[in-house]
Protein backbone atom coordinates (compact mmCIF):
# COMPACT_ATOMS: atom_id res chain seq x y z
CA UNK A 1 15.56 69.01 -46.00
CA UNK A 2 15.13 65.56 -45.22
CA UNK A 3 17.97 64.01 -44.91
CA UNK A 4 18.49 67.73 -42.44
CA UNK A 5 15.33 66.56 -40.40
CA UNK A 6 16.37 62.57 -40.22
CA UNK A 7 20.26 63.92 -39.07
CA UNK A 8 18.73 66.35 -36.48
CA UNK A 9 15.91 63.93 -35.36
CA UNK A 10 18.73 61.08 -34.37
CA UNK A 11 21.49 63.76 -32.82
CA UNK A 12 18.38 64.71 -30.44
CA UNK A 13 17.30 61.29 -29.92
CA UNK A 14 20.82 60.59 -28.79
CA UNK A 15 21.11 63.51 -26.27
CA UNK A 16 17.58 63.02 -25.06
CA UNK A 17 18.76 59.41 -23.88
CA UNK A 18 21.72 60.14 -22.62
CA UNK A 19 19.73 62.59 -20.58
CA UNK A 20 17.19 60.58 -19.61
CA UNK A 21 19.85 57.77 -18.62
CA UNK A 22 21.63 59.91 -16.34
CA UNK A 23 17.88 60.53 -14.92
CA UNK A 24 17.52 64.53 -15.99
CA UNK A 25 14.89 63.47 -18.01
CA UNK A 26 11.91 61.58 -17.73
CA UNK A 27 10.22 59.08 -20.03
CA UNK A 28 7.51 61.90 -20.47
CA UNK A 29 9.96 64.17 -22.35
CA UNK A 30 10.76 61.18 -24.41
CA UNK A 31 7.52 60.32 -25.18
CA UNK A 32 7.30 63.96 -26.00
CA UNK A 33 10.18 63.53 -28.07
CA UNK A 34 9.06 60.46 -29.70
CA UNK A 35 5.59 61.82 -30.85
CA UNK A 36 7.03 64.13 -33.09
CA UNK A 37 6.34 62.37 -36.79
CA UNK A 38 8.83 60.81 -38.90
CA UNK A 39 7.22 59.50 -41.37
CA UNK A 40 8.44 60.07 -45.01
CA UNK A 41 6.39 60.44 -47.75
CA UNK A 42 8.81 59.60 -50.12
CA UNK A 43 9.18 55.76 -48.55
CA UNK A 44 5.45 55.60 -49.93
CA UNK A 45 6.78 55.09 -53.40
CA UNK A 46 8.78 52.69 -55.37
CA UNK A 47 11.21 55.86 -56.42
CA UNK A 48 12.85 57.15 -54.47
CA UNK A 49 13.41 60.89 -54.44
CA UNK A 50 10.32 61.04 -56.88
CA UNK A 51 6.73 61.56 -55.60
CA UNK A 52 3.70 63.48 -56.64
CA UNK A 53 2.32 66.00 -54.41
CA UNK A 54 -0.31 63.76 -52.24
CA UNK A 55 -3.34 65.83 -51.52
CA UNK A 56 -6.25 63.94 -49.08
CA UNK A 57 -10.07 64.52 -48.68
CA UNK A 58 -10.50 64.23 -44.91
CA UNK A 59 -14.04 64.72 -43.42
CA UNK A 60 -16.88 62.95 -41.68
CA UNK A 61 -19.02 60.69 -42.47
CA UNK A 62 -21.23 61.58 -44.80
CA UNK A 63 -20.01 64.66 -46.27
CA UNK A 64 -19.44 62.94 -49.50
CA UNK A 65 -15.41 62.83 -49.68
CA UNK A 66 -15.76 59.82 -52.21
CA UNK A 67 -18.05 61.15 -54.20
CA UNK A 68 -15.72 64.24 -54.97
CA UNK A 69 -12.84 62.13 -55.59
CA UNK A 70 -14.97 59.76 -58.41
CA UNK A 71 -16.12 63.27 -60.14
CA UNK A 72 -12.42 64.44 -60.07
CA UNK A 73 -11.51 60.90 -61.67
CA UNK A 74 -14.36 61.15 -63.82
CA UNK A 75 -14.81 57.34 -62.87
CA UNK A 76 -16.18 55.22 -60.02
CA UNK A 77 -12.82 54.56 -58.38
CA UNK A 78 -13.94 55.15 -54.74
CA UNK A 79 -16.98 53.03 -53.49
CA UNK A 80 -19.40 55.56 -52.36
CA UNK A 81 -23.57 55.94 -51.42
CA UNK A 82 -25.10 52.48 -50.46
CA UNK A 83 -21.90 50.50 -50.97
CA UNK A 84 -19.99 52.06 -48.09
CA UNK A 85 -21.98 54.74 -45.81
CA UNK A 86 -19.36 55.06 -43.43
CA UNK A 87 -15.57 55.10 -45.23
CA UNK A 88 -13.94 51.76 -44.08
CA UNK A 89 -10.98 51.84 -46.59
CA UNK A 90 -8.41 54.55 -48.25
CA UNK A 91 -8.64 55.24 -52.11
CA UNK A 92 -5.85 56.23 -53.75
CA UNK A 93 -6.14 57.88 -57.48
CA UNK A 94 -2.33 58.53 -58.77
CA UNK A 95 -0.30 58.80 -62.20
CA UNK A 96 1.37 55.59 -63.04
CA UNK A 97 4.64 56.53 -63.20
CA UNK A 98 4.85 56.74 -59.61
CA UNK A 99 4.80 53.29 -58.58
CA UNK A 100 4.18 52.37 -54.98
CA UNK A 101 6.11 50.44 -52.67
CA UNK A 102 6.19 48.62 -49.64
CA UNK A 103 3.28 50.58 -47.42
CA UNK A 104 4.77 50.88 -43.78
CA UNK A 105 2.69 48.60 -41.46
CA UNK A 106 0.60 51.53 -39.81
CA UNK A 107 -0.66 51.41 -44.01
CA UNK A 108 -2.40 48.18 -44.67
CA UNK A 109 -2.41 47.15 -48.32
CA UNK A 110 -5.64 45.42 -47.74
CA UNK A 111 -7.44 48.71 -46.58
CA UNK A 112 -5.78 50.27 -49.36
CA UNK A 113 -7.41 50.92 -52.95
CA UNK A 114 -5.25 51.82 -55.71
CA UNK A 115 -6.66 53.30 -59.12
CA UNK A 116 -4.28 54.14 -61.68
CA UNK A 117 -4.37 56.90 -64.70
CA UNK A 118 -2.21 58.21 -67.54
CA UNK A 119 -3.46 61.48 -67.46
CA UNK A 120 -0.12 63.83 -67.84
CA UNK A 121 -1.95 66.91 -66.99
CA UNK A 122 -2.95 65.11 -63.04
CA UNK A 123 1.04 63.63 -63.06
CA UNK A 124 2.24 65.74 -60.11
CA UNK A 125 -0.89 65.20 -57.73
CA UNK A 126 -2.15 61.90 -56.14
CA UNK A 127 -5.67 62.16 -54.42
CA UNK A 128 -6.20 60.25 -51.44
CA UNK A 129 -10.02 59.49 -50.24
CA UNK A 130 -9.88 58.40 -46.27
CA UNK A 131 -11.77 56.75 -44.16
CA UNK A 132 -14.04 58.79 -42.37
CA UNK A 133 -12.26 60.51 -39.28
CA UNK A 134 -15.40 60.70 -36.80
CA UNK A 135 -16.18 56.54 -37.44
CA UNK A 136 -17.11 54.86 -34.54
CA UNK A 137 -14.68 51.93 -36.05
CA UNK A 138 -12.22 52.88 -34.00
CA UNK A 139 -10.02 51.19 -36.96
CA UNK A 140 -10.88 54.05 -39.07
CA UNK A 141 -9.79 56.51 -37.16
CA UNK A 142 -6.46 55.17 -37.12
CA UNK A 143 -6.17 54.92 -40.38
CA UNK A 144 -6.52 58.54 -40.42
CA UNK A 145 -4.50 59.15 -37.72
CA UNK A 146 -1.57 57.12 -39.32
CA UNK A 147 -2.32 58.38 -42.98
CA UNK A 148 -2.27 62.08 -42.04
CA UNK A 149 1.77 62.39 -41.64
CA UNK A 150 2.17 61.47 -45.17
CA UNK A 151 -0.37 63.89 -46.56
CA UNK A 152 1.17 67.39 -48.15
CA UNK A 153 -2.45 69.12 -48.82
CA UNK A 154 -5.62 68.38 -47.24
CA UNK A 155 -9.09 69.43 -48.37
CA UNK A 156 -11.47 69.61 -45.41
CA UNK A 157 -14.86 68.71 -46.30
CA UNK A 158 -17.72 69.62 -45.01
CA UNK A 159 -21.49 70.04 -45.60
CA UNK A 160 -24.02 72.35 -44.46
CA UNK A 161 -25.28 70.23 -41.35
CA UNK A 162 -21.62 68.77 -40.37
CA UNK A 163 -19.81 71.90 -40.56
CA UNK A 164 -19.68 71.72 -36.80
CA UNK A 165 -18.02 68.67 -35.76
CA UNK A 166 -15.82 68.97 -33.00
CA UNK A 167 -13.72 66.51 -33.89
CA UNK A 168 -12.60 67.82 -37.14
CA UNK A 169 -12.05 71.03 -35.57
CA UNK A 170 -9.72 69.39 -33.07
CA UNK A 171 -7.41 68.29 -35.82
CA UNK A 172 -7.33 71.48 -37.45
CA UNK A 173 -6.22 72.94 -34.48
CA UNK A 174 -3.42 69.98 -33.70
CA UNK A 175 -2.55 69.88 -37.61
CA UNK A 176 -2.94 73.31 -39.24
CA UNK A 177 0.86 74.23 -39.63
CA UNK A 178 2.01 70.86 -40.85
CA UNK A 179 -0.20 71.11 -44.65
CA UNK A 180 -1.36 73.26 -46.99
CA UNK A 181 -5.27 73.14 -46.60
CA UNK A 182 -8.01 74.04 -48.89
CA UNK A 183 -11.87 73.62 -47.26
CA UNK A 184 -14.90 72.58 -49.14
CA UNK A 185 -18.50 72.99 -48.34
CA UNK A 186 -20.19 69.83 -50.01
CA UNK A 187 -23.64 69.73 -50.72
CA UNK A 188 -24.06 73.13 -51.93
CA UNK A 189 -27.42 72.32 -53.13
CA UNK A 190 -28.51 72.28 -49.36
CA UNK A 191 -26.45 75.50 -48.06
CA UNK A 192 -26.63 78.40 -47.78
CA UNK A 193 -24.20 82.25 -47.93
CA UNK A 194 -24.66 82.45 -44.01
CA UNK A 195 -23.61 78.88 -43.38
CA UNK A 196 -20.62 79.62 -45.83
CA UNK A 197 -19.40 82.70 -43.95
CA UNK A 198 -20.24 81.30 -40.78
CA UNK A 199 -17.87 78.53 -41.65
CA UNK A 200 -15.19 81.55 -42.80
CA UNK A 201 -15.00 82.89 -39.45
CA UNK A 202 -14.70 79.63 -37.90
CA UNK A 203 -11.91 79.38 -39.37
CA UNK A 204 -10.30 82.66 -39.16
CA UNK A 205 -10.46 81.71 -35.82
CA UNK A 206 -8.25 79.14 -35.78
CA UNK A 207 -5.33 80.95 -37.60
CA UNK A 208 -6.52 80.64 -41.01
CA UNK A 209 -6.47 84.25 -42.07
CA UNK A 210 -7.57 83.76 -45.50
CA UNK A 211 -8.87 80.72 -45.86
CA UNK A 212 -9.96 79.58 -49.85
CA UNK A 213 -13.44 77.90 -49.38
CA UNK A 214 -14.88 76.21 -52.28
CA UNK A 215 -18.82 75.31 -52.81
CA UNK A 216 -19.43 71.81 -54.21
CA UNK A 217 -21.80 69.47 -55.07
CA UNK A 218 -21.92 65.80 -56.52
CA UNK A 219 -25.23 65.30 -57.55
CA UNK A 220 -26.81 65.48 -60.84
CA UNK A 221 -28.48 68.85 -61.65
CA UNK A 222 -26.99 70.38 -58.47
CA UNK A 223 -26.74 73.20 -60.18
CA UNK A 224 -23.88 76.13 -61.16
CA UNK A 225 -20.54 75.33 -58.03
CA UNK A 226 -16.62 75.67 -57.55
CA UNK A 227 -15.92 72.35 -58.58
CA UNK A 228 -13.77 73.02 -61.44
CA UNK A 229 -11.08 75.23 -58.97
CA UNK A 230 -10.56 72.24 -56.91
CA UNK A 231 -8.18 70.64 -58.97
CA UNK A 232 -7.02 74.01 -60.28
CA UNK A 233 -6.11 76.03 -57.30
CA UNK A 234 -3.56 73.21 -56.72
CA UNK A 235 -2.11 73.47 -59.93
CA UNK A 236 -1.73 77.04 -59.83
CA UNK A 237 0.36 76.78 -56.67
CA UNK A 238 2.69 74.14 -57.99
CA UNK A 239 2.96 76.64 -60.82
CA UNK A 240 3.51 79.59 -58.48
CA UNK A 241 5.71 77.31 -55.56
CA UNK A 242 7.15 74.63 -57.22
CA UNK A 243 6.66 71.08 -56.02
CA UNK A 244 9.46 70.54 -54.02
CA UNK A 245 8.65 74.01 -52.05
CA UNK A 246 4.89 72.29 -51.35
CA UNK A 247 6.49 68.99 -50.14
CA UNK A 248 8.93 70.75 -47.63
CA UNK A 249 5.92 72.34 -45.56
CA UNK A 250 5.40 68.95 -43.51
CA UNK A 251 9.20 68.13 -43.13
CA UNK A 252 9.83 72.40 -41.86
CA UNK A 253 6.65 71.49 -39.52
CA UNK A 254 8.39 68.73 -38.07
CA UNK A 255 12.09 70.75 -37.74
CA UNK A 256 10.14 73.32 -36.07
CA UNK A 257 8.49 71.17 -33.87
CA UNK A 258 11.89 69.77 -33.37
CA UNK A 259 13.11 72.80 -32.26
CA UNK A 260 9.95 73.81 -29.64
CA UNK A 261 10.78 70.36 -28.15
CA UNK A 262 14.86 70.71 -28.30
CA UNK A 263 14.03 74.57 -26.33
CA UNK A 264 11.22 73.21 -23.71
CA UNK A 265 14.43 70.13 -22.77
CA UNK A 266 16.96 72.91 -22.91
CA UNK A 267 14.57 75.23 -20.89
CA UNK A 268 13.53 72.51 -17.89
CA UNK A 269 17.16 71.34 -17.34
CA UNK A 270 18.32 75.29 -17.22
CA UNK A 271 15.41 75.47 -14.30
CA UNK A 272 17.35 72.60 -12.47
CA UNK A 273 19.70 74.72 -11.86
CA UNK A 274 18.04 77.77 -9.32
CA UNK A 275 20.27 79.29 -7.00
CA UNK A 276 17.79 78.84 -4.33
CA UNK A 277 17.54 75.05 -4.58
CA UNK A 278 21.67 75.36 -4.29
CA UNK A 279 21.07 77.34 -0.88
CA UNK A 280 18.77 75.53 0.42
CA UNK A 281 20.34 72.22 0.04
CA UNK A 282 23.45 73.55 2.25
CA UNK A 283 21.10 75.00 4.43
CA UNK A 284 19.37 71.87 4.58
CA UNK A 285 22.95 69.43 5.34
CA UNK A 286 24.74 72.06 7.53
CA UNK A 287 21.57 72.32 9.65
CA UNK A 288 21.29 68.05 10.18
CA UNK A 289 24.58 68.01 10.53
CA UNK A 290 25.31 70.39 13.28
CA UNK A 291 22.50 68.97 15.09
CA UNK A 292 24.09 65.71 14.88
CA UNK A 293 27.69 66.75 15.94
CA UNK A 294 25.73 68.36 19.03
CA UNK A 295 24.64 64.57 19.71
CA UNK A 296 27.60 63.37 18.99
CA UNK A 297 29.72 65.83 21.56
CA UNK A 298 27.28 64.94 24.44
CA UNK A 299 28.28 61.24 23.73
CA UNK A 300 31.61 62.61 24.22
CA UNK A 301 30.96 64.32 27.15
CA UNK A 302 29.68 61.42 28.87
CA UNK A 303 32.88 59.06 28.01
CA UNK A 304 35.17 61.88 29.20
CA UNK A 305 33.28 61.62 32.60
CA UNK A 306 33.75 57.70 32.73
CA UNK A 307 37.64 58.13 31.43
CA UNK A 308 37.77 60.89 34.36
CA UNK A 309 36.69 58.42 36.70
CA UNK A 310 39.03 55.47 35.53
CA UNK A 311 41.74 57.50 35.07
CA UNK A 312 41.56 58.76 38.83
CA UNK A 313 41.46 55.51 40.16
CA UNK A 314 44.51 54.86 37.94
CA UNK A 315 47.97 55.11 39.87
CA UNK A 316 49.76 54.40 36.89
CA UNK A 317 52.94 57.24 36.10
CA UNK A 318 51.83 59.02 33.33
CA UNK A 319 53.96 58.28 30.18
CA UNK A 320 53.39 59.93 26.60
CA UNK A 321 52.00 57.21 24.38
CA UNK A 322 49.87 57.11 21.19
CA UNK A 323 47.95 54.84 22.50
CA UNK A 324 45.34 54.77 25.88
CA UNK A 325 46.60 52.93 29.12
CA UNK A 326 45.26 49.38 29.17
CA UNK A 327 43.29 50.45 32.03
CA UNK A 328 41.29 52.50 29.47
CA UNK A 329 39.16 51.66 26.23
CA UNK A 330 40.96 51.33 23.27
CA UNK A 331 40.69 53.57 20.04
CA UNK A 332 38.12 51.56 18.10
CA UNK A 333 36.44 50.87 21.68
CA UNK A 334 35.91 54.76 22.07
CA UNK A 335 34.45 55.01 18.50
CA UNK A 336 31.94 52.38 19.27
CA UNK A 337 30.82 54.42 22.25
CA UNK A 338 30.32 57.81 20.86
CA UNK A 339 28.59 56.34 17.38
CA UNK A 340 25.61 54.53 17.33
CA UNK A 341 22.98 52.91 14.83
CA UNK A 342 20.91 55.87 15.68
CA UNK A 343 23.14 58.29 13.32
CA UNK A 344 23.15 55.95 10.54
CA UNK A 345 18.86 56.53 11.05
CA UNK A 346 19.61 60.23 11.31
CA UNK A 347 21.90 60.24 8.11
CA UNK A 348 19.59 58.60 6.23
CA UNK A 349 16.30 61.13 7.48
CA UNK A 350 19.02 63.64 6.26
CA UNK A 351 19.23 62.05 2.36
CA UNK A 352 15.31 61.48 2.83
CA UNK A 353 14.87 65.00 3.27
CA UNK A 354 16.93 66.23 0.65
CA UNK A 355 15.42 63.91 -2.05
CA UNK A 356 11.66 65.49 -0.87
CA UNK A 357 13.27 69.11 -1.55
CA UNK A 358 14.20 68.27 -4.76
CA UNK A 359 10.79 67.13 -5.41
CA UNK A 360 8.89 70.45 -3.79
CA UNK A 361 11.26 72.44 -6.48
CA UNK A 362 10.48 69.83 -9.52
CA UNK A 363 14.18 68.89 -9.67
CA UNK A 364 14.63 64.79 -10.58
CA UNK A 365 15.19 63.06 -7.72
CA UNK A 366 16.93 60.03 -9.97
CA UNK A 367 20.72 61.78 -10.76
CA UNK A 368 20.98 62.16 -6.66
CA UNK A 369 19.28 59.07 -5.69
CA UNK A 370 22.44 56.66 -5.86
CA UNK A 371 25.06 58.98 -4.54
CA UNK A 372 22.73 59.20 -1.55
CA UNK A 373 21.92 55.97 -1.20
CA UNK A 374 25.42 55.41 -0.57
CA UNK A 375 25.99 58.19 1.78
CA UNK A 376 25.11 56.63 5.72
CA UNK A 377 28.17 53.72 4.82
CA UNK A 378 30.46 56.61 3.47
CA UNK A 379 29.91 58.99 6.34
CA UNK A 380 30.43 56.26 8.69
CA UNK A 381 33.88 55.36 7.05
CA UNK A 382 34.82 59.17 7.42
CA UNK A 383 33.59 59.22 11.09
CA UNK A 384 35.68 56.25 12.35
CA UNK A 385 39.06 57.14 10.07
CA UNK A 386 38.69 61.37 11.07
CA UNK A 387 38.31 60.11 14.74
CA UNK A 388 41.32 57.60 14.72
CA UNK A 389 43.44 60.30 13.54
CA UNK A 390 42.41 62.92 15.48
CA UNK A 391 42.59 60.25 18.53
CA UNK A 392 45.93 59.48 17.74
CA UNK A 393 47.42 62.65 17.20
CA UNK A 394 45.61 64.05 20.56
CA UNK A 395 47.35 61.22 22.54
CA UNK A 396 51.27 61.78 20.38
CA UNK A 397 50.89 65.67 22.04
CA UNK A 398 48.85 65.67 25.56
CA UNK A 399 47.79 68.47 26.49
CA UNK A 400 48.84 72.27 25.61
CA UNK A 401 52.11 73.05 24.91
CA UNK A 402 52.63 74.92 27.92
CA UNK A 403 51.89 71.96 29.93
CA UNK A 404 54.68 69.60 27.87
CA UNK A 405 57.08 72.35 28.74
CA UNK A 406 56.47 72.47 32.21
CA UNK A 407 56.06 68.97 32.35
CA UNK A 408 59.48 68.39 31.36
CA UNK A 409 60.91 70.97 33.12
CA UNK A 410 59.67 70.02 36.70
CA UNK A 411 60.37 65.93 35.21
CA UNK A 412 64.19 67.26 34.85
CA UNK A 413 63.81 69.23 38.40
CA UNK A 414 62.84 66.43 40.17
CA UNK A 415 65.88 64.71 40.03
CA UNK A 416 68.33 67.77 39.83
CA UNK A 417 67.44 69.65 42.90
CA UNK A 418 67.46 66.61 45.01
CA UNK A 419 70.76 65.56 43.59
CA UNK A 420 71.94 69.28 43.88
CA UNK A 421 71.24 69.44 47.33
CA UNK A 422 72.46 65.94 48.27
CA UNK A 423 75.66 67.36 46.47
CA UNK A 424 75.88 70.39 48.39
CA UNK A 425 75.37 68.59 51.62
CA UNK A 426 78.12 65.77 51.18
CA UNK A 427 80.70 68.65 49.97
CA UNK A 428 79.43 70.36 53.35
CA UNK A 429 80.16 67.61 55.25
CA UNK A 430 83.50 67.12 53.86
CA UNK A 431 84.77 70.40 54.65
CA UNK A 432 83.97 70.46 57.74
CA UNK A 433 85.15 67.07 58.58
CA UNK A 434 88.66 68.37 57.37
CA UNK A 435 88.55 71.53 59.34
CA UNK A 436 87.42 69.51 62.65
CA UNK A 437 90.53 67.03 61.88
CA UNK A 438 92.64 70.34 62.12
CA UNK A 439 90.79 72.09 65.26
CA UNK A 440 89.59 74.89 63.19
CA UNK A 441 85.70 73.94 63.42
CA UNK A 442 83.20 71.52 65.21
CA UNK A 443 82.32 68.46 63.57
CA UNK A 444 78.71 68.72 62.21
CA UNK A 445 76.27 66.97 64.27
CA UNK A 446 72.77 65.31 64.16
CA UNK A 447 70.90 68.79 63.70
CA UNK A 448 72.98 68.89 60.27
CA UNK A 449 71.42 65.78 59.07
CA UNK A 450 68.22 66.16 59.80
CA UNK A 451 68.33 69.64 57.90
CA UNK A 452 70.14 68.18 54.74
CA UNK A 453 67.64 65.36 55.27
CA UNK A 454 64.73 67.51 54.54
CA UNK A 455 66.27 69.86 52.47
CA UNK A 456 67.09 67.09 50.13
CA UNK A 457 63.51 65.50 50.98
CA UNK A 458 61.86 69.20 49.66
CA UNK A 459 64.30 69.30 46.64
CA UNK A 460 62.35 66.19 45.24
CA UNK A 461 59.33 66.19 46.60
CA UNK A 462 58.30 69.98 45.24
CA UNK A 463 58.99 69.30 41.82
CA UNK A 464 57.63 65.75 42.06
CA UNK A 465 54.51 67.64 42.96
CA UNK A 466 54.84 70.29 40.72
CA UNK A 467 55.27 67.31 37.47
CA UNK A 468 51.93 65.69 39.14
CA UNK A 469 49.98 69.00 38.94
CA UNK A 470 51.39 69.44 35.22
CA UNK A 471 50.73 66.15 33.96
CA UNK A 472 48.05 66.46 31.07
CA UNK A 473 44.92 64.45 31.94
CA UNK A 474 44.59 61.18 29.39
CA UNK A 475 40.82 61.53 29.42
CA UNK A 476 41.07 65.24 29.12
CA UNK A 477 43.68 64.46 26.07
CA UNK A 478 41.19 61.89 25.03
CA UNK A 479 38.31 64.07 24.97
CA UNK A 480 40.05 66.92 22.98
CA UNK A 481 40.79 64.71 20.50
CA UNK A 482 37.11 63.01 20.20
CA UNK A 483 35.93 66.63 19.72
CA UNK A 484 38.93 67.46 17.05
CA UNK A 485 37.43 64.14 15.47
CA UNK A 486 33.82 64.91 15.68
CA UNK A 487 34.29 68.82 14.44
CA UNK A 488 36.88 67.21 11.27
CA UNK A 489 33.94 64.74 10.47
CA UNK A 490 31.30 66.70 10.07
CA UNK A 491 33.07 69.29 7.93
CA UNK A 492 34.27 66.37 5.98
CA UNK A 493 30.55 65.32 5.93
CA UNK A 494 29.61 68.87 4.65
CA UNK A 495 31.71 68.89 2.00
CA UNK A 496 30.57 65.17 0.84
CA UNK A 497 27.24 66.43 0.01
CA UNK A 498 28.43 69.75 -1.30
CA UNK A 499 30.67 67.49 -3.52
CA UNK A 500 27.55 65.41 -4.55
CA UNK A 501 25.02 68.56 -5.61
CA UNK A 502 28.81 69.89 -7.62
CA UNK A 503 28.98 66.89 -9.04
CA UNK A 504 25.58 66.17 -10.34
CA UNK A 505 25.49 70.09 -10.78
CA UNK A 506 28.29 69.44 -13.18
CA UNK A 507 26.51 66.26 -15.10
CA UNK A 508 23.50 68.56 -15.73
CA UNK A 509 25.70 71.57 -17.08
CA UNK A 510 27.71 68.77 -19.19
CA UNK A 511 24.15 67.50 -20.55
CA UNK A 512 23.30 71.50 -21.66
CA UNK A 513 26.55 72.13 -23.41
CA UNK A 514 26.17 69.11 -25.16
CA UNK A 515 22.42 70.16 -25.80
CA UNK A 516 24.45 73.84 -26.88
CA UNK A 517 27.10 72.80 -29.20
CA UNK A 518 24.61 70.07 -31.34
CA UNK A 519 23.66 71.94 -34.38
CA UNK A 520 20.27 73.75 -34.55
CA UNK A 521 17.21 72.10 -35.79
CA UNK A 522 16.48 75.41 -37.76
């Protein structure tokens, strides 16, 4: 089981920074993470695999811890009464054959007494006397505090008048599923029944259902107590359990606390994903962004009045051309006069926005923050190449269709029918030449011309005029295609950000499966 908890511990550890690197997570959940105890017992000892079962006294001051341990050991092993009122070092009482080893640093060997025995009926229990856990040495409680994670079985003591403290109480309540615990009134001599069950329900309260209570006292004619069932109601259980059963209980703690942690990460990066944050993001972009191709269309509107203006003072034929008359602003020229710094503000107010709704919905702000910081240059880029495009392909086909076919049509005209009718009067003229020549007709006079004159005059000049009226306005051209541009770049815009929440929306769903497919700390 621990080899299960160490391989589970590190496959989380692994996800949790992966997580936390692509910013789902926040050093909070690590810490979370990290609090959860690792410590191994067995690393205590100089075998490894091989350890008794380590059972603590853990109480305040004063409720005479070390003075149960010395009658257990039948010796003075732990310094007790005048020589150390308040517990400033740990006591340990063990069988020799397990051999300690290197103490982790949180364990100083110089706080650390050792007392060895060959008793083989005490071989499978070590007794551990702490430092008193409600010291004002703030060393001491430390000690406790890094001593508990090794402990299997602690025996809460208590007397009479300390049965109270609130700090004890706290770590019952932070520790009570991670050892087996046995309580012991000390100082029987000065209790009372009333205390005792007071002290039952107390603890019934805090999830011990049954909780064994024994009555003790270490001083001399203290009269009849349950001192003898200390040591036994441990040995029965080892009987009844088995040691390795006993020495699990900490390491299934930890796995389930593994588990409540591995379920609150899984849990807060499922809430990341709410349809209504989704929603309200496009909401959020196609609202900015319409208001901002409104702003950017008036821009247009204005140039299209100045190009109106030029291009009416411009006596220049009209020829089809991709790009504008020199008379007019160039392509990159018109760009710069419909954008401006102010929508690179705007954009960024946009990205400003969005990273303050994912904070009103508790979303991380982090996996969004560089994609967005990198949004007003992008958007930009999109702007001037959708425009260029749009620019040039406006200008390639001017105006509607209709309008290039009648354009052509009265171009073609325009020289036909004056041609036609220039024919039609010189063939005219001919003939009747010939017939004068031969007395069969009057040679054509003066009137003549000055008909054929204008008819051939009319013959150009209606189609001419027609191919004026039909020639598609450049700034009119131009304007269509600023507002193809402007419409193209802000759906291209809309689906940049849409892109962005899929994409992150896709690194969070990656980070869950991952989360899914890792093997269960249960």
């Amino acid at each position: 089981m621990i080899e299960q908890f160490k391989q589970q511990y590190q496959d989380l550890k692994q996800w949790v920074e992966a997580a936390l690197q692509d910013g789902w997570l926040s050093s909070s959940d690590l810490n979370r993470f990290q609090q959860i105890e690792q410590q191994q017992a067995e690393t205590l000892f100089a075998q490894q695999g091989q350890r008794p079962l380590i059972v603590a006294f853990f109480g305040g001051t004063g409720v005479g811890k070390s003075s149960l341990l010395n009658r257990l050991a039948r010796e003075d092993i732990a310094r007790t009464g005048v020589q150390r009122p308040t517990s400033q070092e740990v006591t340990l009482y063990l069988h020799e054959d397990y051999q300690l080893g290197k103490l982790p640093d949180e364990l100083p060997v110089e706080h650390t007494r050792i007392a060895y025995h060959q008793d083989e009926s005490r071989r499978l229990i070590a007794w551990l006397d702490m430092p008193d856990f409600d010291s004002v040495e703030q060393s001491h409680r430390e000690q406790v505090e890094a001593w508990l994670p090794y402990i299997d079985w602690l025996v809460y003591v208590v007397s009479p008048e300390r049965y109270h403290d609130d700090v004890g109480w706290r770590l019952l309540q932070q520790r009570n599923a991670k050892h087996h615990w046995l309580f012991v009134m000390n100082h029987w001599d000065r209790g009372s029944d009333p205390q005792l069950e007071d002290f039952r329900q107390r603890l019934q309260k805090e999830a011990f259902d049954t909780p064994k209570i024994l009555r003790t006292s270490c001083r001399k004619n203290g009269g009849d107590d349950d001192f003898p069932q200390l040591e036994q109601t441990i040995n029965h259980a080892i009987e009844a359990h088995g040691l390795t059963l006993l020495q699990q209980l900490g390491i299934q703690a930890r796995l389930n606390e593994l588990h409540a942690v591995e379920q609150a990460l899984r849990q807060r990066l499922e809430g990341f994903g709410r349809p209504e944050v989704a929603d309200a993001w496009q909401k959020t972009t196609a609202e900015w962004f319409n208001e901002i191709e409104d702003a950017l269309l008036l821009n247009r509107t204005a140039l299209k009045q100045t190009l109106l203006a030029q291009e009416q003072l411009s006596q220049s034929i009209f020829k089809r051309q991709t790009t504008l008359p020199a008379s007019l602003p160039t392509t990159k020229q018109v760009i710069e006069q419909i954008w401006s710094e102010r929508f690179n503000d705007l954009i960024s107010d946009l990205t400003t926005e969005l990273e303050n709704l994912l904070g009103q919905h508790d979303i991380p702000v982090t996996p969004y923050a560089g994609p967005l910081s990198d949004i007003p240059e992008k958007l930009q880029s999109t702007f001037e190449a959708q425009m260029e495009s749009s620019v040039i392909k406006a200008l390639a086909k001017p105006g509607t269709a209709v309008q290039r076919f009648f354009f052509k049509i009265t171009g073609w005209l325009s020289w036909f029918l004056p041609l036609s009718a220039a024919g039609w009067a010189i063939s005219h003229i001919i003939s009747r030449f010939h017939a004068g020549t031969q007395g069969e007709a009057h040679f054509l006079g003066i009137d003549f011309a000055v008909h054929s004159g204008l008819l051939i005059l009319l013959a150009w000049f209606i189609p001419w005029l027609a191919q004026r009226k039909m020639r598609p306005s450049i700034a009119g051209t131009l304007s269509k295609g600023l507002a193809e541009g402007i419409h193209a770049a802000v759906e291209a815009w809309k689906s940049e950000f849409e892109s962005l929440w899929l994409e992150q929306e896709g690194s969070r769903l990656s980070h869950l499966e991952a989360l899914k497919n890792r093997p269960s700390p249960q």
